[in-house]
C-alpha atoms as a PDB file:
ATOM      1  CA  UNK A   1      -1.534  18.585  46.590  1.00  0.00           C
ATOM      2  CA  UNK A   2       1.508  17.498  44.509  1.00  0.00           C
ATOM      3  CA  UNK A   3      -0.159  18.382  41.268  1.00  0.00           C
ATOM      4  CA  UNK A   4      -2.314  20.327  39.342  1.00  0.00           C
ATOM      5  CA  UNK A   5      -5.993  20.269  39.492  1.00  0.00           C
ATOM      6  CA  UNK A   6      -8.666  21.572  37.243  1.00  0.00           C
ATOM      7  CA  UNK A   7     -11.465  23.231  39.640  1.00  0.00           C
ATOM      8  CA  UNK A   8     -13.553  24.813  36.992  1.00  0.00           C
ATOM      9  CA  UNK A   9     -14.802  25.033  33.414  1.00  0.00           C
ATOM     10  CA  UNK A  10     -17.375  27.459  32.009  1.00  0.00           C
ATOM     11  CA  UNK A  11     -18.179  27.453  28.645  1.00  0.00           C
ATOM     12  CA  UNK A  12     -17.362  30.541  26.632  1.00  0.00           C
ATOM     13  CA  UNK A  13     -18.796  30.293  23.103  1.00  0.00           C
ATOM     14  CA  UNK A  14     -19.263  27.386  20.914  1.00  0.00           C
ATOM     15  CA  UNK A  15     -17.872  27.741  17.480  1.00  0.00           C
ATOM     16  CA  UNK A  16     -18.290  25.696  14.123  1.00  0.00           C
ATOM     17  CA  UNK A  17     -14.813  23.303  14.812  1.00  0.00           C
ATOM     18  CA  UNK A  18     -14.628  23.872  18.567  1.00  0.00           C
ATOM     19  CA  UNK A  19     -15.799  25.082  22.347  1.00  0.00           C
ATOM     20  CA  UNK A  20     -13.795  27.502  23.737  1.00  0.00           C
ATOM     21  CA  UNK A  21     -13.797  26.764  27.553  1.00  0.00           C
ATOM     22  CA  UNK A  22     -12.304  29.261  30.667  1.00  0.00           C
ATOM     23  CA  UNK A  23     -11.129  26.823  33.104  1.00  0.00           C
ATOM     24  CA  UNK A  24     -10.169  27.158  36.332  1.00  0.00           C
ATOM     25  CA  UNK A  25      -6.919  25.617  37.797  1.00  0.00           C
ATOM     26  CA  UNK A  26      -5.376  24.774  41.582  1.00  0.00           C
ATOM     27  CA  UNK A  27      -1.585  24.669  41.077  1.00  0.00           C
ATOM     28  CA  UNK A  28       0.298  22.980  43.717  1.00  0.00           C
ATOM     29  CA  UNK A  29       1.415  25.942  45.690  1.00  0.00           C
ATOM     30  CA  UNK A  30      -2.528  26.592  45.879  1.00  0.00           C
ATOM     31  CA  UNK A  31      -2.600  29.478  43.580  1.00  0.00           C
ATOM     32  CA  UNK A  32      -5.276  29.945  40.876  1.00  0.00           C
ATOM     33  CA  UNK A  33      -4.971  30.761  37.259  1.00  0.00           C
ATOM     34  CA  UNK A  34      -7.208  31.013  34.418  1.00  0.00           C
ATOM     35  CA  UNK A  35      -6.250  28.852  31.174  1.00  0.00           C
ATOM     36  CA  UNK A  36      -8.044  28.569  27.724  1.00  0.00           C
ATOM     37  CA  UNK A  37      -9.105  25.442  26.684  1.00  0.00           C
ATOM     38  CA  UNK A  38     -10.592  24.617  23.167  1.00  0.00           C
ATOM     39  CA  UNK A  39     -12.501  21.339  22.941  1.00  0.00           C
ATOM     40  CA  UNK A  40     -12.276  19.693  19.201  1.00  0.00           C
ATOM     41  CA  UNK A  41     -14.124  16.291  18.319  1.00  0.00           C
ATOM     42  CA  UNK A  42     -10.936  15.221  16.666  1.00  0.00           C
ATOM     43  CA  UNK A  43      -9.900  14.638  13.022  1.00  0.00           C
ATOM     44  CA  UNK A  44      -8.364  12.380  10.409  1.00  0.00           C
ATOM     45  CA  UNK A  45      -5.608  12.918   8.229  1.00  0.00           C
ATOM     46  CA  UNK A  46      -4.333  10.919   4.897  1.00  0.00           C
ATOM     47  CA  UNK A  47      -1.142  10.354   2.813  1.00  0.00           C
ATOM     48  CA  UNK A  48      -2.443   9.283  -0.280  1.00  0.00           C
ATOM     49  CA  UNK A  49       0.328   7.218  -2.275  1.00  0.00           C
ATOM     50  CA  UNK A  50       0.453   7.332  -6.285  1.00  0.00           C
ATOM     51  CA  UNK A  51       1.544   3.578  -7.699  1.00  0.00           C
ATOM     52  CA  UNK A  52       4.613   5.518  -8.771  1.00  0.00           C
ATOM     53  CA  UNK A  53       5.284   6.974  -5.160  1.00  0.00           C
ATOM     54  CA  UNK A  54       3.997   9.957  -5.711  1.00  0.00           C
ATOM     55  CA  UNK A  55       1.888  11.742  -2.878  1.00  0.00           C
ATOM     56  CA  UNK A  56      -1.267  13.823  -3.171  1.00  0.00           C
ATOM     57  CA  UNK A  57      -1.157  16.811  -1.682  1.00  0.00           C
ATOM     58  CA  UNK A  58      -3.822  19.942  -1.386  1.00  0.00           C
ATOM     59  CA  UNK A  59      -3.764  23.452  -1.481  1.00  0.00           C
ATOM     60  CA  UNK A  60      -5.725  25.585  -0.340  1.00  0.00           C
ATOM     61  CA  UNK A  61      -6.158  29.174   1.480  1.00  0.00           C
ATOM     62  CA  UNK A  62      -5.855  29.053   4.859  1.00  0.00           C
ATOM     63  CA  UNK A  63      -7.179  31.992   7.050  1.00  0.00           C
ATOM     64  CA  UNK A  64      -5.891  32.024  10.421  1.00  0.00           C
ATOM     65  CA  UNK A  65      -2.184  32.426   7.917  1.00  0.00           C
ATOM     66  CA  UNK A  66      -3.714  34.412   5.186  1.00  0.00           C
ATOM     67  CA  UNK A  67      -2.402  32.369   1.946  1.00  0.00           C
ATOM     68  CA  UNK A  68      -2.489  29.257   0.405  1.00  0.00           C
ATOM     69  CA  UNK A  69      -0.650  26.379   2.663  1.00  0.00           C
ATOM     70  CA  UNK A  70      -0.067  23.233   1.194  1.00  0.00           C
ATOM     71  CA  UNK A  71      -0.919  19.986   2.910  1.00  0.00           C
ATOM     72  CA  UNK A  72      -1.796  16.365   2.998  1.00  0.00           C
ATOM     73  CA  UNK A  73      -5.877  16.322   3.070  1.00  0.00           C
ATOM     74  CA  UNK A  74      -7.749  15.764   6.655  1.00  0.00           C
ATOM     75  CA  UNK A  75     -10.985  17.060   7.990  1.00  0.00           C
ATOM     76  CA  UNK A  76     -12.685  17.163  10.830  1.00  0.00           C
ATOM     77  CA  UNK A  77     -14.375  14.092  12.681  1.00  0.00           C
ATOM     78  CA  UNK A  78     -18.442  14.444  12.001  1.00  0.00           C
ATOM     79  CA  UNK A  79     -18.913  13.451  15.626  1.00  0.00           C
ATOM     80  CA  UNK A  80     -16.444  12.232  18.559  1.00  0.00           C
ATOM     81  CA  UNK A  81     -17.647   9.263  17.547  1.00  0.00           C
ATOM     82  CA  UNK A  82     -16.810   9.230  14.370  1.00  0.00           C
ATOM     83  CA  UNK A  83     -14.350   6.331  13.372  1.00  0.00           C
ATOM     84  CA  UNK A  84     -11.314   7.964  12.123  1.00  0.00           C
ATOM     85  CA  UNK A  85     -10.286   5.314   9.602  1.00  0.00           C
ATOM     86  CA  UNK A  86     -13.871   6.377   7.899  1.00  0.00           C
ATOM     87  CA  UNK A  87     -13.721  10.281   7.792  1.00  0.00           C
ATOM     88  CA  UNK A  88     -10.087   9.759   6.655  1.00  0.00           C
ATOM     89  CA  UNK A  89     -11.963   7.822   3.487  1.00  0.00           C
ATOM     90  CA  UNK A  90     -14.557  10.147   3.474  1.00  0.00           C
ATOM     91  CA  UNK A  91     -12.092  13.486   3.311  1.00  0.00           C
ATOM     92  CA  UNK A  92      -9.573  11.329   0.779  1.00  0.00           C
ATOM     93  CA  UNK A  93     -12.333  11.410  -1.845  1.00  0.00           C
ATOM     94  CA  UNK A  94     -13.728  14.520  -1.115  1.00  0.00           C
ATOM     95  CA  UNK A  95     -10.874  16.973  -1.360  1.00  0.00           C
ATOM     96  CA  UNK A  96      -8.887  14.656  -3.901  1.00  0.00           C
ATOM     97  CA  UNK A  97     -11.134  12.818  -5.844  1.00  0.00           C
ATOM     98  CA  UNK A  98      -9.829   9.548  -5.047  1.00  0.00           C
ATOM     99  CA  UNK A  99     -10.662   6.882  -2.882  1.00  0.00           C
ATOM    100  CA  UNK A 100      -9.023   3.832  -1.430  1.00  0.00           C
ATOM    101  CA  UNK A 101     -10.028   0.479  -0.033  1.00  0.00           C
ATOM    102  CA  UNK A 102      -6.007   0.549   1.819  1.00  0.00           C
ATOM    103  CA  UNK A 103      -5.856   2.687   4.559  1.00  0.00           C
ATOM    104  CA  UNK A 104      -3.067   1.879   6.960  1.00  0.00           C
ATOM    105  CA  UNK A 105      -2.649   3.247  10.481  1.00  0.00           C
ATOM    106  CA  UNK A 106       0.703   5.603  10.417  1.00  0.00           C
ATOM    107  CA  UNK A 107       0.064   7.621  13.871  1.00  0.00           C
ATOM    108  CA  UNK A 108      -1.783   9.685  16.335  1.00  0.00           C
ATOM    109  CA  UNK A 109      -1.230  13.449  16.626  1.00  0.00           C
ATOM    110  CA  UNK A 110      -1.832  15.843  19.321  1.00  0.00           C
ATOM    111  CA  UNK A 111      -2.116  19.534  17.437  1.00  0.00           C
ATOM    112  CA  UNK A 112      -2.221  21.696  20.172  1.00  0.00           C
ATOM    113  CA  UNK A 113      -1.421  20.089  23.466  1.00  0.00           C
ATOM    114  CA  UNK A 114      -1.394  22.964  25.339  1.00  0.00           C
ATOM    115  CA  UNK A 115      -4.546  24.394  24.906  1.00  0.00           C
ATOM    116  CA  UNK A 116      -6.685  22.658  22.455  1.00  0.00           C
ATOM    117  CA  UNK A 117      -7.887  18.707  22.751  1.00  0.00           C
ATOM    118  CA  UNK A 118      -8.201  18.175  18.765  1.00  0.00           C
ATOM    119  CA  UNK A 119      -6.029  14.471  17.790  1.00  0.00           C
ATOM    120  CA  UNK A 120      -5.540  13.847  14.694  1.00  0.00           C
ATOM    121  CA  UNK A 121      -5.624   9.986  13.215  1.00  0.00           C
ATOM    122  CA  UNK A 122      -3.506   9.745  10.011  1.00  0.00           C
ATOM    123  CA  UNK A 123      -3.397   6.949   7.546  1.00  0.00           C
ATOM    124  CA  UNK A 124      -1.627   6.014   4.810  1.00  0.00           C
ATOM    125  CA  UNK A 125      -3.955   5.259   1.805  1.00  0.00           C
ATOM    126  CA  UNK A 126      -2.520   3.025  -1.557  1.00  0.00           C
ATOM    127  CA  UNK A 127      -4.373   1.710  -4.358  1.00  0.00           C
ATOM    128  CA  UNK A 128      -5.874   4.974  -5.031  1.00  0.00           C
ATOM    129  CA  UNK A 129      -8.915   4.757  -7.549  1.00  0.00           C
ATOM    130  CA  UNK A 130      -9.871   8.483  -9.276  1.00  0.00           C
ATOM    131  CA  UNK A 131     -13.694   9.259  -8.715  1.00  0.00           C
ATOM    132  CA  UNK A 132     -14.588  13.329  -8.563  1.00  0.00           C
ATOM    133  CA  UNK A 133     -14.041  15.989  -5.384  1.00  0.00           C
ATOM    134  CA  UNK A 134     -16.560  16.340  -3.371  1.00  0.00           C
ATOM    135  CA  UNK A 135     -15.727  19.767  -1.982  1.00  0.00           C
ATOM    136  CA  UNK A 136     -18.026  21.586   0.730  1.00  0.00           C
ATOM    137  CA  UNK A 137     -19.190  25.332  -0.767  1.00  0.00           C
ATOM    138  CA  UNK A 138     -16.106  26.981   1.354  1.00  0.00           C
ATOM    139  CA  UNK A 139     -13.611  24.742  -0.251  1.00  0.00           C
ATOM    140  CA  UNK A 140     -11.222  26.016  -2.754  1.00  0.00           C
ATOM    141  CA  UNK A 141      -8.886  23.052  -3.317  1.00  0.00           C
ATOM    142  CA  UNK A 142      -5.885  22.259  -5.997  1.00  0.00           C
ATOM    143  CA  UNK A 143      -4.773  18.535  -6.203  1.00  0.00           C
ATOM    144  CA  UNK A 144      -1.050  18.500  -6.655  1.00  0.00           C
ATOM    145  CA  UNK A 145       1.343  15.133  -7.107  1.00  0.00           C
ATOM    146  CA  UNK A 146       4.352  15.470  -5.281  1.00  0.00           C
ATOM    147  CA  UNK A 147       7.170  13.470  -4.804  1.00  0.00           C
ATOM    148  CA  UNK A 148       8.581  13.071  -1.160  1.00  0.00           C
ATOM    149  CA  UNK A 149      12.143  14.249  -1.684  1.00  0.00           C
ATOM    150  CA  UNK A 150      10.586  17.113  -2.778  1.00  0.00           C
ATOM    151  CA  UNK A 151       8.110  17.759  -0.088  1.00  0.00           C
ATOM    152  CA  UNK A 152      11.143  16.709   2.163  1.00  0.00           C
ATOM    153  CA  UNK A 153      13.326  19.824   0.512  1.00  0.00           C
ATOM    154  CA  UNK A 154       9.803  22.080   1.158  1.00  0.00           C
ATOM    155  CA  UNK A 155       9.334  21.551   4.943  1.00  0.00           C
ATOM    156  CA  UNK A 156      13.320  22.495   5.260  1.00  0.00           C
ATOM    157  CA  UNK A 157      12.880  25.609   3.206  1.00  0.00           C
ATOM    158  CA  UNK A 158       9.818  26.350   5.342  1.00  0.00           C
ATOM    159  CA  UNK A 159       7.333  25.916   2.030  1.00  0.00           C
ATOM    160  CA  UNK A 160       5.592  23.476   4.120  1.00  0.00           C
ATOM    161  CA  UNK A 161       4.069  24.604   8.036  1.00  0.00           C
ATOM    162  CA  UNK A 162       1.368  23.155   8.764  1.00  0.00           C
ATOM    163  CA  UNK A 163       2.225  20.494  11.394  1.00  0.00           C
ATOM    164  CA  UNK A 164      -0.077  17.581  10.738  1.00  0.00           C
ATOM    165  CA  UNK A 165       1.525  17.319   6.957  1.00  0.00           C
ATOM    166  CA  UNK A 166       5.382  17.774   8.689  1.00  0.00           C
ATOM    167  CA  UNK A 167       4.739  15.450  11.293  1.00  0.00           C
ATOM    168  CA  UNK A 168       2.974  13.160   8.731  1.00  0.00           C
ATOM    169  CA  UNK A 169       4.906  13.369   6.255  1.00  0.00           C
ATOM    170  CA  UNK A 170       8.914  12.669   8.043  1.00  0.00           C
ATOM    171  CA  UNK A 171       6.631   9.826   9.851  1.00  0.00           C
ATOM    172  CA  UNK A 172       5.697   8.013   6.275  1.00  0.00           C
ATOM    173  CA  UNK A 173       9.313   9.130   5.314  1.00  0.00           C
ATOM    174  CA  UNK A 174      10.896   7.050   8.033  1.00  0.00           C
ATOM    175  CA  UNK A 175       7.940   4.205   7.980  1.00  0.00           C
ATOM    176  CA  UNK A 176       9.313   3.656   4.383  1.00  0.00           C
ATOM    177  CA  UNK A 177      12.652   3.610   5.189  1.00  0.00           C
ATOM    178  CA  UNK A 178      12.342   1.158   7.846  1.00  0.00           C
ATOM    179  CA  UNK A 179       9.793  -1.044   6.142  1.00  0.00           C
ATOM    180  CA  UNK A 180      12.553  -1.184   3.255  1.00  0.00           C
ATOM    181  CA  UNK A 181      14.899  -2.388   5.496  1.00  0.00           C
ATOM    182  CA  UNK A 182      13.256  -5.031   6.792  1.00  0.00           C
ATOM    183  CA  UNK A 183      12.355  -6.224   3.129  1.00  0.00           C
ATOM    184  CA  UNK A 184      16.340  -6.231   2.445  1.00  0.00           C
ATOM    185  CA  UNK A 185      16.723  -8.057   5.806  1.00  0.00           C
END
Protein backbone atom coordinates (compact mmCIF):
# COMPACT_ATOMS: atom_id res chain seq x y z
CA UNK A 1 0.00 0.00 0.00
CA UNK A 2 1.63 3.26 -1.22
CA UNK A 3 -1.00 5.40 0.38
CA UNK A 4 -3.31 6.07 2.90
CA UNK A 5 -6.53 4.35 3.39
CA UNK A 6 -9.57 5.14 5.41
CA UNK A 7 -10.74 1.66 7.10
CA UNK A 8 -13.36 3.04 9.36
CA UNK A 9 -15.89 5.71 10.30
CA UNK A 10 -18.26 5.70 13.28
CA UNK A 11 -20.36 8.38 13.90
CA UNK A 12 -19.83 10.33 17.09
CA UNK A 13 -22.60 12.90 17.59
CA UNK A 14 -24.50 14.88 15.15
CA UNK A 15 -24.60 18.54 15.79
CA UNK A 16 -26.76 21.53 14.36
CA UNK A 17 -23.87 22.57 11.39
CA UNK A 18 -22.05 19.23 11.35
CA UNK A 19 -21.30 15.24 12.15
CA UNK A 20 -18.46 14.68 14.00
CA UNK A 21 -17.05 11.29 12.71
CA UNK A 22 -13.94 8.96 14.46
CA UNK A 23 -12.39 7.44 11.53
CA UNK A 24 -10.15 4.92 11.23
CA UNK A 25 -6.97 5.11 9.01
CA UNK A 26 -4.21 2.43 7.38
CA UNK A 27 -1.07 4.52 6.77
CA UNK A 28 1.34 3.07 4.44
CA UNK A 29 3.75 1.57 6.87
CA UNK A 30 0.45 -0.34 8.08
CA UNK A 31 0.03 1.49 11.25
CA UNK A 32 -3.37 2.74 12.52
CA UNK A 33 -4.41 6.07 13.81
CA UNK A 34 -7.51 7.65 14.83
CA UNK A 35 -8.43 11.13 13.05
CA UNK A 36 -11.49 13.49 13.56
CA UNK A 37 -13.50 14.19 10.83
CA UNK A 38 -16.43 16.77 10.77
CA UNK A 39 -18.88 16.38 7.90
CA UNK A 40 -20.54 19.96 6.82
CA UNK A 41 -23.24 20.19 3.91
CA UNK A 42 -21.29 23.13 2.62
CA UNK A 43 -21.98 26.89 2.43
CA UNK A 44 -22.14 30.06 0.38
CA UNK A 45 -20.47 33.17 0.81
CA UNK A 46 -21.11 36.86 -0.85
CA UNK A 47 -19.24 40.15 -1.58
CA UNK A 48 -21.88 42.45 -1.96
CA UNK A 49 -20.65 45.58 -4.11
CA UNK A 50 -22.16 49.23 -3.42
CA UNK A 51 -22.52 51.24 -7.04
CA UNK A 52 -19.84 53.38 -5.46
CA UNK A 53 -17.47 50.32 -4.68
CA UNK A 54 -18.24 50.06 -1.49
CA UNK A 55 -18.59 46.48 0.16
CA UNK A 56 -21.10 45.24 2.72
CA UNK A 57 -19.78 43.74 5.40
CA UNK A 58 -21.40 42.11 8.82
CA UNK A 59 -20.68 41.97 12.26
CA UNK A 60 -21.52 39.95 14.47
CA UNK A 61 -20.44 37.88 17.78
CA UNK A 62 -18.81 34.98 17.11
CA UNK A 63 -18.49 32.23 19.86
CA UNK A 64 -15.96 29.75 19.19
CA UNK A 65 -13.61 33.57 19.38
CA UNK A 66 -15.68 35.23 21.96
CA UNK A 67 -16.26 38.85 20.25
CA UNK A 68 -17.59 40.42 17.45
CA UNK A 69 -15.62 39.38 14.02
CA UNK A 70 -16.34 41.17 11.08
CA UNK A 71 -17.05 39.49 7.78
CA UNK A 72 -18.53 39.28 4.37
CA UNK A 73 -22.14 37.46 4.94
CA UNK A 74 -22.45 33.47 4.15
CA UNK A 75 -24.52 30.79 5.71
CA UNK A 76 -24.85 27.49 5.65
CA UNK A 77 -26.21 25.31 2.64
CA UNK A 78 -30.04 24.15 3.71
CA UNK A 79 -29.18 20.76 2.27
CA UNK A 80 -26.03 19.26 0.26
CA UNK A 81 -28.11 19.86 -2.30
CA UNK A 82 -28.67 23.08 -1.99
CA UNK A 83 -27.48 25.24 -5.05
CA UNK A 84 -24.96 27.56 -3.74
CA UNK A 85 -25.61 30.45 -6.11
CA UNK A 86 -29.29 30.37 -4.26
CA UNK A 87 -28.41 30.26 -0.46
CA UNK A 88 -25.74 32.88 -1.36
CA UNK A 89 -29.10 35.06 -2.49
CA UNK A 90 -30.94 33.80 0.18
CA UNK A 91 -28.14 34.77 3.09
CA UNK A 92 -27.37 38.28 0.97
CA UNK A 93 -30.89 39.45 1.87
CA UNK A 94 -31.20 37.98 5.01
CA UNK A 95 -28.26 39.26 7.01
CA UNK A 96 -28.01 42.56 4.81
CA UNK A 97 -31.17 43.47 3.65
CA UNK A 98 -30.35 43.54 0.14
CA UNK A 99 -30.74 41.42 -2.66
CA UNK A 100 -29.31 41.03 -6.11
CA UNK A 101 -30.31 39.57 -9.43
CA UNK A 102 -25.96 39.63 -10.26
CA UNK A 103 -24.27 37.08 -8.60
CA UNK A 104 -20.97 36.18 -10.18
CA UNK A 105 -18.88 33.09 -9.43
CA UNK A 106 -15.45 34.43 -7.64
CA UNK A 107 -14.19 30.90 -6.08
CA UNK A 108 -14.41 27.75 -4.15
CA UNK A 109 -13.04 27.46 -0.60
CA UNK A 110 -11.98 24.61 1.43
CA UNK A 111 -12.26 25.93 5.36
CA UNK A 112 -10.80 23.27 7.08
CA UNK A 113 -9.06 20.76 4.90
CA UNK A 114 -7.69 18.88 7.42
CA UNK A 115 -10.38 17.82 9.37
CA UNK A 116 -13.64 19.23 8.37
CA UNK A 117 -15.39 18.72 4.65
CA UNK A 118 -17.40 22.21 4.77
CA UNK A 119 -16.62 24.28 0.96
CA UNK A 120 -17.58 27.32 0.74
CA UNK A 121 -19.04 28.88 -2.80
CA UNK A 122 -18.52 32.69 -2.88
CA UNK A 123 -20.00 35.15 -5.26
CA UNK A 124 -19.73 38.44 -6.04
CA UNK A 125 -23.19 40.20 -5.97
CA UNK A 126 -23.74 44.00 -7.88
CA UNK A 127 -26.80 45.81 -8.46
CA UNK A 128 -27.75 45.55 -4.94
CA UNK A 129 -31.53 46.52 -4.31
CA UNK A 130 -32.33 47.41 -0.26
CA UNK A 131 -35.35 45.20 1.00
CA UNK A 132 -35.25 44.40 5.09
CA UNK A 133 -32.93 41.59 7.13
CA UNK A 134 -34.27 38.67 7.56
CA UNK A 135 -32.27 37.54 10.57
CA UNK A 136 -32.84 33.98 12.30
CA UNK A 137 -33.73 34.57 16.36
CA UNK A 138 -29.78 33.87 17.18
CA UNK A 139 -28.67 36.54 14.85
CA UNK A 140 -27.31 39.73 16.10
CA UNK A 141 -26.06 41.45 12.93
CA UNK A 142 -24.65 45.21 12.09
CA UNK A 143 -24.50 46.13 8.31
CA UNK A 144 -21.38 48.14 7.77
CA UNK A 145 -20.12 49.81 4.18
CA UNK A 146 -16.63 49.44 3.78
CA UNK A 147 -14.33 50.36 1.32
CA UNK A 148 -11.66 47.72 0.17
CA UNK A 149 -8.47 49.64 0.85
CA UNK A 150 -9.72 49.75 4.05
CA UNK A 151 -10.70 46.22 4.66
CA UNK A 152 -7.29 45.57 2.84
CA UNK A 153 -5.39 47.78 5.79
CA UNK A 154 -7.80 45.53 8.44
CA UNK A 155 -6.78 41.96 7.43
CA UNK A 156 -2.91 43.32 7.69
CA UNK A 157 -3.51 44.76 11.11
CA UNK A 158 -5.21 41.47 11.98
CA UNK A 159 -8.87 43.41 12.44
CA UNK A 160 -10.06 40.95 10.01
CA UNK A 161 -9.58 36.69 10.76
CA UNK A 162 -11.98 34.98 9.65
CA UNK A 163 -10.68 33.17 6.53
CA UNK A 164 -13.58 32.97 4.14
CA UNK A 165 -13.76 37.08 4.20
CA UNK A 166 -9.53 37.15 3.79
CA UNK A 167 -9.50 34.69 1.23
CA UNK A 168 -12.59 36.39 -0.35
CA UNK A 169 -11.84 39.44 -0.08
CA UNK A 170 -7.68 39.60 -1.64
CA UNK A 171 -9.55 37.19 -4.34
CA UNK A 172 -12.21 40.13 -5.43
CA UNK A 173 -9.16 42.48 -4.76
CA UNK A 174 -7.06 40.85 -7.44
CA UNK A 175 -10.29 39.83 -9.75
CA UNK A 176 -10.65 43.70 -9.96
CA UNK A 177 -7.36 44.41 -10.64
CA UNK A 178 -7.04 42.05 -13.39
CA UNK A 179 -10.46 42.64 -14.89
CA UNK A 180 -9.21 46.44 -15.02
CA UNK A 181 -6.45 45.52 -16.89
CA UNK A 182 -7.92 43.83 -19.41
CA UNK A 183 -10.46 46.82 -19.90
CA UNK A 184 -7.20 49.15 -20.41
CA UNK A 185 -5.85 46.42 -22.76
Amino acid sequence: MDRVQRIDRKLVRKCNVFDLYEDTILTPEGHTAKWDFLKHDGAAAVVPVLPDGRILMVRQFRNAIDRESLEIPAGKKDSPEEDPYLCAARELEEETGYRSENLTKLMKLVTAIAYCSETIDVYIARDLVPTAQRLDEDEFIDVIPCGLDELMDKIFREEIQDSKTVAALMAYKAYMEKTKKEMAE
